[in-house]
PDB file of N, CA and C in Angstrom:
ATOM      1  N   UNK A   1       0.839  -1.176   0.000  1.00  0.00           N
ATOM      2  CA  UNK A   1       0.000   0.000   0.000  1.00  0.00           C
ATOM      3  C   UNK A   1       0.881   1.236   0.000  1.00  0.00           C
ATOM      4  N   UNK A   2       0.565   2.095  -0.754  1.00  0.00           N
ATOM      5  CA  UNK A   2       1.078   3.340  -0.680  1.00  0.00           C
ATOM      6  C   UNK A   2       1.072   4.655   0.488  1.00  0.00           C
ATOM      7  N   UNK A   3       1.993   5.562   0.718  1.00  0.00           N
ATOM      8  CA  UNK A   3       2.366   5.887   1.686  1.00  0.00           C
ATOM      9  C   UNK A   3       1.739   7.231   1.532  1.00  0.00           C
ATOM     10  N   UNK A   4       0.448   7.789   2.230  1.00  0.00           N
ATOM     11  CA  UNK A   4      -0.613   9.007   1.914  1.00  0.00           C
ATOM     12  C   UNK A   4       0.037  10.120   2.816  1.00  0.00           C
ATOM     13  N   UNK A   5       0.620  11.203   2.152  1.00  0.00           N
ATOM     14  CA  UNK A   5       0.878  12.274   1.942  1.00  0.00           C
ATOM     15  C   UNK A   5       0.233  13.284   3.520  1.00  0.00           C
ATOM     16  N   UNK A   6       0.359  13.323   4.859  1.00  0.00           N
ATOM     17  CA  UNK A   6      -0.419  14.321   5.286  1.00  0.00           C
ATOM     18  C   UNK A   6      -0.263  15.159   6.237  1.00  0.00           C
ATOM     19  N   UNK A   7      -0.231  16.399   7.369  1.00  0.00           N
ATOM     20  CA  UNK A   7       0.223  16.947   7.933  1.00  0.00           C
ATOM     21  C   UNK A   7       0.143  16.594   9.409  1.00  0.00           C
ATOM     22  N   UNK A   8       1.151  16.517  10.141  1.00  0.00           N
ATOM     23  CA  UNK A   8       0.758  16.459  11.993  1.00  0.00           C
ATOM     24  C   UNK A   8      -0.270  17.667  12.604  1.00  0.00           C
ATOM     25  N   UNK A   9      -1.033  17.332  13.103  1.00  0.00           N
ATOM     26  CA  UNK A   9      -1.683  18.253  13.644  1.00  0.00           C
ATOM     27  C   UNK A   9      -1.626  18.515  15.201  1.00  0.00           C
ATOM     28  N   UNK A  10      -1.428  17.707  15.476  1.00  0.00           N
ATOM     29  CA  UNK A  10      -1.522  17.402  17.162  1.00  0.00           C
ATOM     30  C   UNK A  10      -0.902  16.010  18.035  1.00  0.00           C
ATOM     31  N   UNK A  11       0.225  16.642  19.227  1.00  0.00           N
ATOM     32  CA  UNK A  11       0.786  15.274  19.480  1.00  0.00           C
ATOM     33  C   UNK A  11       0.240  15.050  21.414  1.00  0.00           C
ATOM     34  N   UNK A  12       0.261  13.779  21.571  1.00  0.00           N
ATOM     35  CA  UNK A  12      -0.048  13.681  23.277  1.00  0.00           C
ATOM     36  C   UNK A  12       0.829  12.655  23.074  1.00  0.00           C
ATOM     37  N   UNK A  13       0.821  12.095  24.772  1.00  0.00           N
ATOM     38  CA  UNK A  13       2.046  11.321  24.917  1.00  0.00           C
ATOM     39  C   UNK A  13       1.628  10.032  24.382  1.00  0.00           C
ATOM     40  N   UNK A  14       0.477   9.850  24.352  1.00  0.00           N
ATOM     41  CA  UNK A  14      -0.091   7.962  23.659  1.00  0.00           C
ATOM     42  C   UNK A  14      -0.401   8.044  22.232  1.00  0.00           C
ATOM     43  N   UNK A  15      -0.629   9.215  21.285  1.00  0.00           N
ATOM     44  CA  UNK A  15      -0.787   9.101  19.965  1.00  0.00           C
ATOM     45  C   UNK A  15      -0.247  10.460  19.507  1.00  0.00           C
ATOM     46  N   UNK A  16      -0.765  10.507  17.840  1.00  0.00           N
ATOM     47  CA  UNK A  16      -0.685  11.791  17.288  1.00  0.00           C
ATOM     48  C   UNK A  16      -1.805  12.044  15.981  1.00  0.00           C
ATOM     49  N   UNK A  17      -1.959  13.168  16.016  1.00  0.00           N
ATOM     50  CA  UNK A  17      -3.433  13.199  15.038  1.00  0.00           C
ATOM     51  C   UNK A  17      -2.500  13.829  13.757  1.00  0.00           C
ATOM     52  N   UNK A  18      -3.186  13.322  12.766  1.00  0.00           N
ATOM     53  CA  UNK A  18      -2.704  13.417  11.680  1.00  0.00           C
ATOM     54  C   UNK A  18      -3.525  13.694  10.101  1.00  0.00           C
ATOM     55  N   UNK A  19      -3.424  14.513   9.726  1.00  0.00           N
ATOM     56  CA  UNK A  19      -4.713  14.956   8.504  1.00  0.00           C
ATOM     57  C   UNK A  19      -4.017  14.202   6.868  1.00  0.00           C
ATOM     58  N   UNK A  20      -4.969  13.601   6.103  1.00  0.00           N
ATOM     59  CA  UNK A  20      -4.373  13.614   4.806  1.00  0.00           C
ATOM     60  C   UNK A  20      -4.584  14.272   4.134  1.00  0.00           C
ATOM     61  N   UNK A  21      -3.429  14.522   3.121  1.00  0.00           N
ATOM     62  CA  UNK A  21      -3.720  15.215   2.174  1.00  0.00           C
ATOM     63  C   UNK A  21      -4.640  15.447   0.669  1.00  0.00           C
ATOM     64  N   UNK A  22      -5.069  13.892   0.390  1.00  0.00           N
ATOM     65  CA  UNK A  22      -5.163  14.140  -0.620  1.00  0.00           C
ATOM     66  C   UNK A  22      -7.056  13.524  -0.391  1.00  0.00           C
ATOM     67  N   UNK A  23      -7.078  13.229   1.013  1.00  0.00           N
ATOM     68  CA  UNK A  23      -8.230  12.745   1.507  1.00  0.00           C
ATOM     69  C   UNK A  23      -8.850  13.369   2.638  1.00  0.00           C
ATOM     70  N   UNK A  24      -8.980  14.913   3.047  1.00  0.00           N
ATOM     71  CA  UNK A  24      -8.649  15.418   4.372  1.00  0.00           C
ATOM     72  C   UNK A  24      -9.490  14.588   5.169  1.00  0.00           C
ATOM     73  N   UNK A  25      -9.198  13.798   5.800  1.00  0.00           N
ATOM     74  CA  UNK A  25      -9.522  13.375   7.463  1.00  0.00           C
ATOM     75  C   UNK A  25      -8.425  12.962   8.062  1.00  0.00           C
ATOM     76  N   UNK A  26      -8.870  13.367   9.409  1.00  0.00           N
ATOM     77  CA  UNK A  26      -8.182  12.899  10.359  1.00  0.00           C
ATOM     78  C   UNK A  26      -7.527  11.489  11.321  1.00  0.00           C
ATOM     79  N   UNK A  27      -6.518  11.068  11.203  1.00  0.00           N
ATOM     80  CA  UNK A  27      -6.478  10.166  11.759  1.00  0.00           C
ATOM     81  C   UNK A  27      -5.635  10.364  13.013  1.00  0.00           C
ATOM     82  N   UNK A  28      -5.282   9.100  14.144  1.00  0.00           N
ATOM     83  CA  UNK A  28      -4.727   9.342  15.060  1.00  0.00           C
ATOM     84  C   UNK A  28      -3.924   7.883  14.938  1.00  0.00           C
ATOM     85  N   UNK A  29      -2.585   8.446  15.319  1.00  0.00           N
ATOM     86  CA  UNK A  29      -1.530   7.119  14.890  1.00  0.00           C
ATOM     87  C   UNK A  29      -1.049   6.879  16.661  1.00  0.00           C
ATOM     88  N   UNK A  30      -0.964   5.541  16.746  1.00  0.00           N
ATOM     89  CA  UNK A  30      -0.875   5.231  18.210  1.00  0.00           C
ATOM     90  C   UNK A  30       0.479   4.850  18.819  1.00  0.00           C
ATOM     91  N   UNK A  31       1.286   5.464  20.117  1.00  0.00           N
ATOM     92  CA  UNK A  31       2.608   5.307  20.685  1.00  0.00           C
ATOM     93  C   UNK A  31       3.089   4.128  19.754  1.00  0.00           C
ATOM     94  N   UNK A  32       2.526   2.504  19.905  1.00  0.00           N
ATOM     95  CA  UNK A  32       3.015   1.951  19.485  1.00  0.00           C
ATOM     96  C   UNK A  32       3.419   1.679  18.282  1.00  0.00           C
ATOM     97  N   UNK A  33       3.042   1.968  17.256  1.00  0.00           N
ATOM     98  CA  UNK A  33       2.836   2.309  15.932  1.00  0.00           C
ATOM     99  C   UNK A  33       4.024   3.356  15.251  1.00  0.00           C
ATOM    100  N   UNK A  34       4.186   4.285  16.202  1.00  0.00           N
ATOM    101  CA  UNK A  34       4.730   5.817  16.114  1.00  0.00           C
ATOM    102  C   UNK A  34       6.527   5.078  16.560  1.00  0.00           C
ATOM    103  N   UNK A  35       6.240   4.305  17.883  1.00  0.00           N
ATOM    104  CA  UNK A  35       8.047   3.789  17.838  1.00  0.00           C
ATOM    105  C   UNK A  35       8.313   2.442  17.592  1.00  0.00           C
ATOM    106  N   UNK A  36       7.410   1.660  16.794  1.00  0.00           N
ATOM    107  CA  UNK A  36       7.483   0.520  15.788  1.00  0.00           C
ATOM    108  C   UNK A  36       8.406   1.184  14.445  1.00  0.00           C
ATOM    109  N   UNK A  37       8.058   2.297  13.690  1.00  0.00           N
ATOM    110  CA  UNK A  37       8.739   2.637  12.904  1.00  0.00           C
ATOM    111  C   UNK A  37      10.240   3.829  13.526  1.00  0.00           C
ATOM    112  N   UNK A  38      10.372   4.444  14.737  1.00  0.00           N
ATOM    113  CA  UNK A  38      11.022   5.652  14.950  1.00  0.00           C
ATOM    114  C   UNK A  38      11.536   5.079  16.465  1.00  0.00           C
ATOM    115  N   UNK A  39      11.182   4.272  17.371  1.00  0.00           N
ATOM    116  CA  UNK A  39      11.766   4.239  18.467  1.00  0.00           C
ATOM    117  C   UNK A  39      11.080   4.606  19.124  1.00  0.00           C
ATOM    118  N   UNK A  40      11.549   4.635  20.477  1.00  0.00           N
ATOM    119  CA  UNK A  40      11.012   5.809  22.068  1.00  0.00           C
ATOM    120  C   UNK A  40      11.101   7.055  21.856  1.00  0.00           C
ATOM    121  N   UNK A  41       9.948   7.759  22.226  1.00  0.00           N
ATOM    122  CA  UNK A  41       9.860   9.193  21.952  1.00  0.00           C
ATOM    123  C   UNK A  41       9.281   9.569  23.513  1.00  0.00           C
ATOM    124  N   UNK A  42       9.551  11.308  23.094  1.00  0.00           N
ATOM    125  CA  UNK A  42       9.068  11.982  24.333  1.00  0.00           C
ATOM    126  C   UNK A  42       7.925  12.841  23.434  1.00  0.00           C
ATOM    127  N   UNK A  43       6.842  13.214  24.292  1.00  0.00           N
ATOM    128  CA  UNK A  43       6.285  14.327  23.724  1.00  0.00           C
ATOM    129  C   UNK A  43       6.622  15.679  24.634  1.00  0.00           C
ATOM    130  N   UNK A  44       6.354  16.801  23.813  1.00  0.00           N
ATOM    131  CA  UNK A  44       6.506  17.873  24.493  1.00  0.00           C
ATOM    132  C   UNK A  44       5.485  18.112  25.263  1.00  0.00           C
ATOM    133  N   UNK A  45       5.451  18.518  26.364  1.00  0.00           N
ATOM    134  CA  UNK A  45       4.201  19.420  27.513  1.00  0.00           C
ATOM    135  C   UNK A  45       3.190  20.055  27.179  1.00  0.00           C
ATOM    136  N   UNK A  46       3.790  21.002  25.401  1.00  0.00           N
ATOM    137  CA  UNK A  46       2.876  21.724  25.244  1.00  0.00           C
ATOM    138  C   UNK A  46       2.162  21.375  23.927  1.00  0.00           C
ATOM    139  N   UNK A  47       2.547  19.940  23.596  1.00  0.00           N
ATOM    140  CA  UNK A  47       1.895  19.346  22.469  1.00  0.00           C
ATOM    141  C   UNK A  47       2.185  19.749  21.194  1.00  0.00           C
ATOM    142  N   UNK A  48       3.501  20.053  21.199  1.00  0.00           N
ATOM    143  CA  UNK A  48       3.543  20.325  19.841  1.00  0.00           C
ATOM    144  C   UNK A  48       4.581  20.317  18.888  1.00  0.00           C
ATOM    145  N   UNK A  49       5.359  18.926  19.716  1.00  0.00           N
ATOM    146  CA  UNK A  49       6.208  18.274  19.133  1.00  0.00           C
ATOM    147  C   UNK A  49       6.547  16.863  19.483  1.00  0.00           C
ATOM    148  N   UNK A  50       7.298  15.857  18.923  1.00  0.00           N
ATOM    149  CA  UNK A  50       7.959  14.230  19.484  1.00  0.00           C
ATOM    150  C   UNK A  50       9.640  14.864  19.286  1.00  0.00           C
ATOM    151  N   UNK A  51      10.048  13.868  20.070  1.00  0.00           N
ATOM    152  CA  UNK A  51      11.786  14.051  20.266  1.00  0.00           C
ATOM    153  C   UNK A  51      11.934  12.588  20.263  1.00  0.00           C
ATOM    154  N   UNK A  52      12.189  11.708  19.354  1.00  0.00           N
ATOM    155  CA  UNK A  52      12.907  10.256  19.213  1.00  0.00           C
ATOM    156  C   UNK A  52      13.936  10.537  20.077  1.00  0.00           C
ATOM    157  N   UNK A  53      14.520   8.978  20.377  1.00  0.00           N
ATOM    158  CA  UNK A  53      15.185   8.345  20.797  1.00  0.00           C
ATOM    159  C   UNK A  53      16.492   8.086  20.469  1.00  0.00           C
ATOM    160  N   UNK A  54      15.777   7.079  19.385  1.00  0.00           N
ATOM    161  CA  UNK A  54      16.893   6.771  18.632  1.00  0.00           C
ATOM    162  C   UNK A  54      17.733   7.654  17.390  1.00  0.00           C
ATOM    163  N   UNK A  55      19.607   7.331  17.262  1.00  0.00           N
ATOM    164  CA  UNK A  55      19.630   8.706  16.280  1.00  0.00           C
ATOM    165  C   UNK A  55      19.541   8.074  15.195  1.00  0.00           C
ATOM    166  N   UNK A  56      18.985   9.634  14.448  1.00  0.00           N
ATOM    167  CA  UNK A  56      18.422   8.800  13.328  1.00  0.00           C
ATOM    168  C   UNK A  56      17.090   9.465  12.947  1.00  0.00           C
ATOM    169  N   UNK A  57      16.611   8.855  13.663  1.00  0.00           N
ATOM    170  CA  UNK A  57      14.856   9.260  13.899  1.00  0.00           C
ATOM    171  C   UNK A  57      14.752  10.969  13.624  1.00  0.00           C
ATOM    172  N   UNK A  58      13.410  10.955  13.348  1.00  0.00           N
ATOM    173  CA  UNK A  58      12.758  12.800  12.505  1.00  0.00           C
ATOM    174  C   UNK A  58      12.897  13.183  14.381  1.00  0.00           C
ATOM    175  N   UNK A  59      12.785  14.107  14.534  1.00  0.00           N
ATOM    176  CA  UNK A  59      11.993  14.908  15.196  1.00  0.00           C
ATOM    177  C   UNK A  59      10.879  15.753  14.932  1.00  0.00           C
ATOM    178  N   UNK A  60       9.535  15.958  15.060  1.00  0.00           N
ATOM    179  CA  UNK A  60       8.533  16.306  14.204  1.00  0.00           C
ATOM    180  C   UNK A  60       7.855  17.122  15.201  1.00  0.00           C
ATOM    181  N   UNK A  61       7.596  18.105  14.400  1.00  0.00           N
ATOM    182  CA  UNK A  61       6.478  19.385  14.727  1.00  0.00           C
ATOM    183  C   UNK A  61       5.270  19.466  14.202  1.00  0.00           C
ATOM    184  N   UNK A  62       4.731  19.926  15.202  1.00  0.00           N
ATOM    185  CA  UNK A  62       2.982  20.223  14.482  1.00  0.00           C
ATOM    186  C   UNK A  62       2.900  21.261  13.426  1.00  0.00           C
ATOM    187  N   UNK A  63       2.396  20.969  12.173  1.00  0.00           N
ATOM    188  CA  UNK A  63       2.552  21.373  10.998  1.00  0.00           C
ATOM    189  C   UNK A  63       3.443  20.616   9.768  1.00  0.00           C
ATOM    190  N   UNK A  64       4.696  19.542  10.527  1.00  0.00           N
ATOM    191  CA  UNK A  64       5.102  19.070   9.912  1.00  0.00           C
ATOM    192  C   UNK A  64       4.719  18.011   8.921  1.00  0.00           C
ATOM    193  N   UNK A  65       4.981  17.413   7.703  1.00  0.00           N
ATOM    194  CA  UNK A  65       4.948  16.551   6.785  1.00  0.00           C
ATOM    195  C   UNK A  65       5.090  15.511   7.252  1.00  0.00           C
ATOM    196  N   UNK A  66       4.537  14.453   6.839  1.00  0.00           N
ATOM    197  CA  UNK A  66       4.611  13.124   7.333  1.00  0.00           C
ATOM    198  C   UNK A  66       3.699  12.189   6.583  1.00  0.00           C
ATOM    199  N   UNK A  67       4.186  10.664   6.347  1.00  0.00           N
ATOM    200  CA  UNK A  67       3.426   9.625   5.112  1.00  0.00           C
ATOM    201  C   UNK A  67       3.244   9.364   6.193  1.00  0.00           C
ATOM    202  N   UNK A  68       1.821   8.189   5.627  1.00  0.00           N
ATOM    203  CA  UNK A  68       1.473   7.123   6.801  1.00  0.00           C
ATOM    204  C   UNK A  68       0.767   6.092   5.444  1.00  0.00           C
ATOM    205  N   UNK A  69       1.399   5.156   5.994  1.00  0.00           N
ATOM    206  CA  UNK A  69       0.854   4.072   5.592  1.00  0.00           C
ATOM    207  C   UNK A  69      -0.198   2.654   6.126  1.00  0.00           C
ATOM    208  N   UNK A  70      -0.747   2.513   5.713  1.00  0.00           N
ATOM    209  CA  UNK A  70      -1.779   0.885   6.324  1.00  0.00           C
ATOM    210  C   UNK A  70      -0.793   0.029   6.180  1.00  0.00           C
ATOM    211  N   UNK A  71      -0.424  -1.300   7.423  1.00  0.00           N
ATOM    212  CA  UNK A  71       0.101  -1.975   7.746  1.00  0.00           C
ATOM    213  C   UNK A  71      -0.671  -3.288   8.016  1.00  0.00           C
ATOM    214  N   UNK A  72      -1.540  -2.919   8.595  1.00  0.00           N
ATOM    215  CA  UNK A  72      -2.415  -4.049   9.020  1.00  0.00           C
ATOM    216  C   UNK A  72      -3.703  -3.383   9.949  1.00  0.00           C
ATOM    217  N   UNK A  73      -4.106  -4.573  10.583  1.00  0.00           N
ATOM    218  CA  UNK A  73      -5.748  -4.166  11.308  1.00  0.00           C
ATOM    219  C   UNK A  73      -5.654  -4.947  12.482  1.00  0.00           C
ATOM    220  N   UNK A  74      -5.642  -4.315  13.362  1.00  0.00           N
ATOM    221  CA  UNK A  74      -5.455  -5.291  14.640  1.00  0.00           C
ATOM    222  C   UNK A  74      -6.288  -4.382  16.329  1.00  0.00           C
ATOM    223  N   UNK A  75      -7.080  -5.390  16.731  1.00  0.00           N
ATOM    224  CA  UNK A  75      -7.844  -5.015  17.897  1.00  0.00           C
ATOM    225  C   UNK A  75      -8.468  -3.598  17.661  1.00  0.00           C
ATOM    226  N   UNK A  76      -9.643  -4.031  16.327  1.00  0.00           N
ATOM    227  CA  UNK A  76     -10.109  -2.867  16.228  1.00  0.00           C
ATOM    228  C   UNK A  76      -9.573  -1.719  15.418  1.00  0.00           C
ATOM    229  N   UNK A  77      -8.330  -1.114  15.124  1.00  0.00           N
ATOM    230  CA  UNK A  77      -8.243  -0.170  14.534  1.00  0.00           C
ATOM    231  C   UNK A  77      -6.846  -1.004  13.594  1.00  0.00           C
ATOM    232  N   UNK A  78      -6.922   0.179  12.312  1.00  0.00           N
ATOM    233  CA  UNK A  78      -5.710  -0.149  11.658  1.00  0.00           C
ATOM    234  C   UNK A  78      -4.160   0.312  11.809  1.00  0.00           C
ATOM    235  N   UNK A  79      -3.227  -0.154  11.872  1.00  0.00           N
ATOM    236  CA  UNK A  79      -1.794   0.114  11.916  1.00  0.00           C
ATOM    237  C   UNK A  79      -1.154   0.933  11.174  1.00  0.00           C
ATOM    238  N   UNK A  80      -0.614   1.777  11.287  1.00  0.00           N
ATOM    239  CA  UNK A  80      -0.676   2.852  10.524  1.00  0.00           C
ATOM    240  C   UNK A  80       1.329   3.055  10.736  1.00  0.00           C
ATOM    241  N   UNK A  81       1.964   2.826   9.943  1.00  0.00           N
ATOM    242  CA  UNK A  81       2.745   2.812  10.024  1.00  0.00           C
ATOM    243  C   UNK A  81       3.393   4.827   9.224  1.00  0.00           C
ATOM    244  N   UNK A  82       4.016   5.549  10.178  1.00  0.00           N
ATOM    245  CA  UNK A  82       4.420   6.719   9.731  1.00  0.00           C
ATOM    246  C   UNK A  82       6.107   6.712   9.155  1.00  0.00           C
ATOM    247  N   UNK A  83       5.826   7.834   8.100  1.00  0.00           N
ATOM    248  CA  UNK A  83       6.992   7.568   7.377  1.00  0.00           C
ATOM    249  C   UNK A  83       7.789   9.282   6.885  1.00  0.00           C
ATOM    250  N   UNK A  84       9.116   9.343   6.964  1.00  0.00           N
ATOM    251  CA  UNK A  84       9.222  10.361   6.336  1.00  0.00           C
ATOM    252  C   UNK A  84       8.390  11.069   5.366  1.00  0.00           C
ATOM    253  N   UNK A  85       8.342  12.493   5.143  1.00  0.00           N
ATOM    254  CA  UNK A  85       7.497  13.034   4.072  1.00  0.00           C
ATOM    255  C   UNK A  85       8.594  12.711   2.693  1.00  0.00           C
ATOM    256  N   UNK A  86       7.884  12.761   1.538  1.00  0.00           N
ATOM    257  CA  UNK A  86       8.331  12.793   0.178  1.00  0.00           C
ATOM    258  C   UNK A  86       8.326  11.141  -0.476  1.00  0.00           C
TER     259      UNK A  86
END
């Protein structure tokens, strides 16, 4: 499956909401999901950024670019694997 194009909108410490681009809705990608592809992250206090772990890893801001892809479907929601933008 291909990797849909869309912006961060909002981060907390258990997920992050995420808009597409070429489909605007919203989705919300979950901790585990988020350091399945990037590692252990921190969120910021004031929500409006992640700080990985590992080096290597994006550090990402609200407003920033970001793919997400379908991975699979498990307990209810789908896996959403996030990916560099481009």
């Amino acid at each position: 499956r291909p990797a849909r194009p869309g912006t961060l909108l909002g981060v907390q410490a258990s997920r992050v909401f995420v808009e597409l681009d070429d489909f605007p809705i919203e989705l919300k990608v979950y901790r585990p999901d988020l350091e399945a592809a990037w590692g252990p992250f921190e969120a910021a206090r004031d929500g409006t950024a992640l700080v990985f772990e590992r080096p290597g890893a994006p550090s990402l801001r609200v407003g920033d670019a970001v793919g997400l892809r379908v991975v699979g479907h498990e307990a209810g929601h789908w896996q959403l694997r996030p990916e560099p933008a481009g």
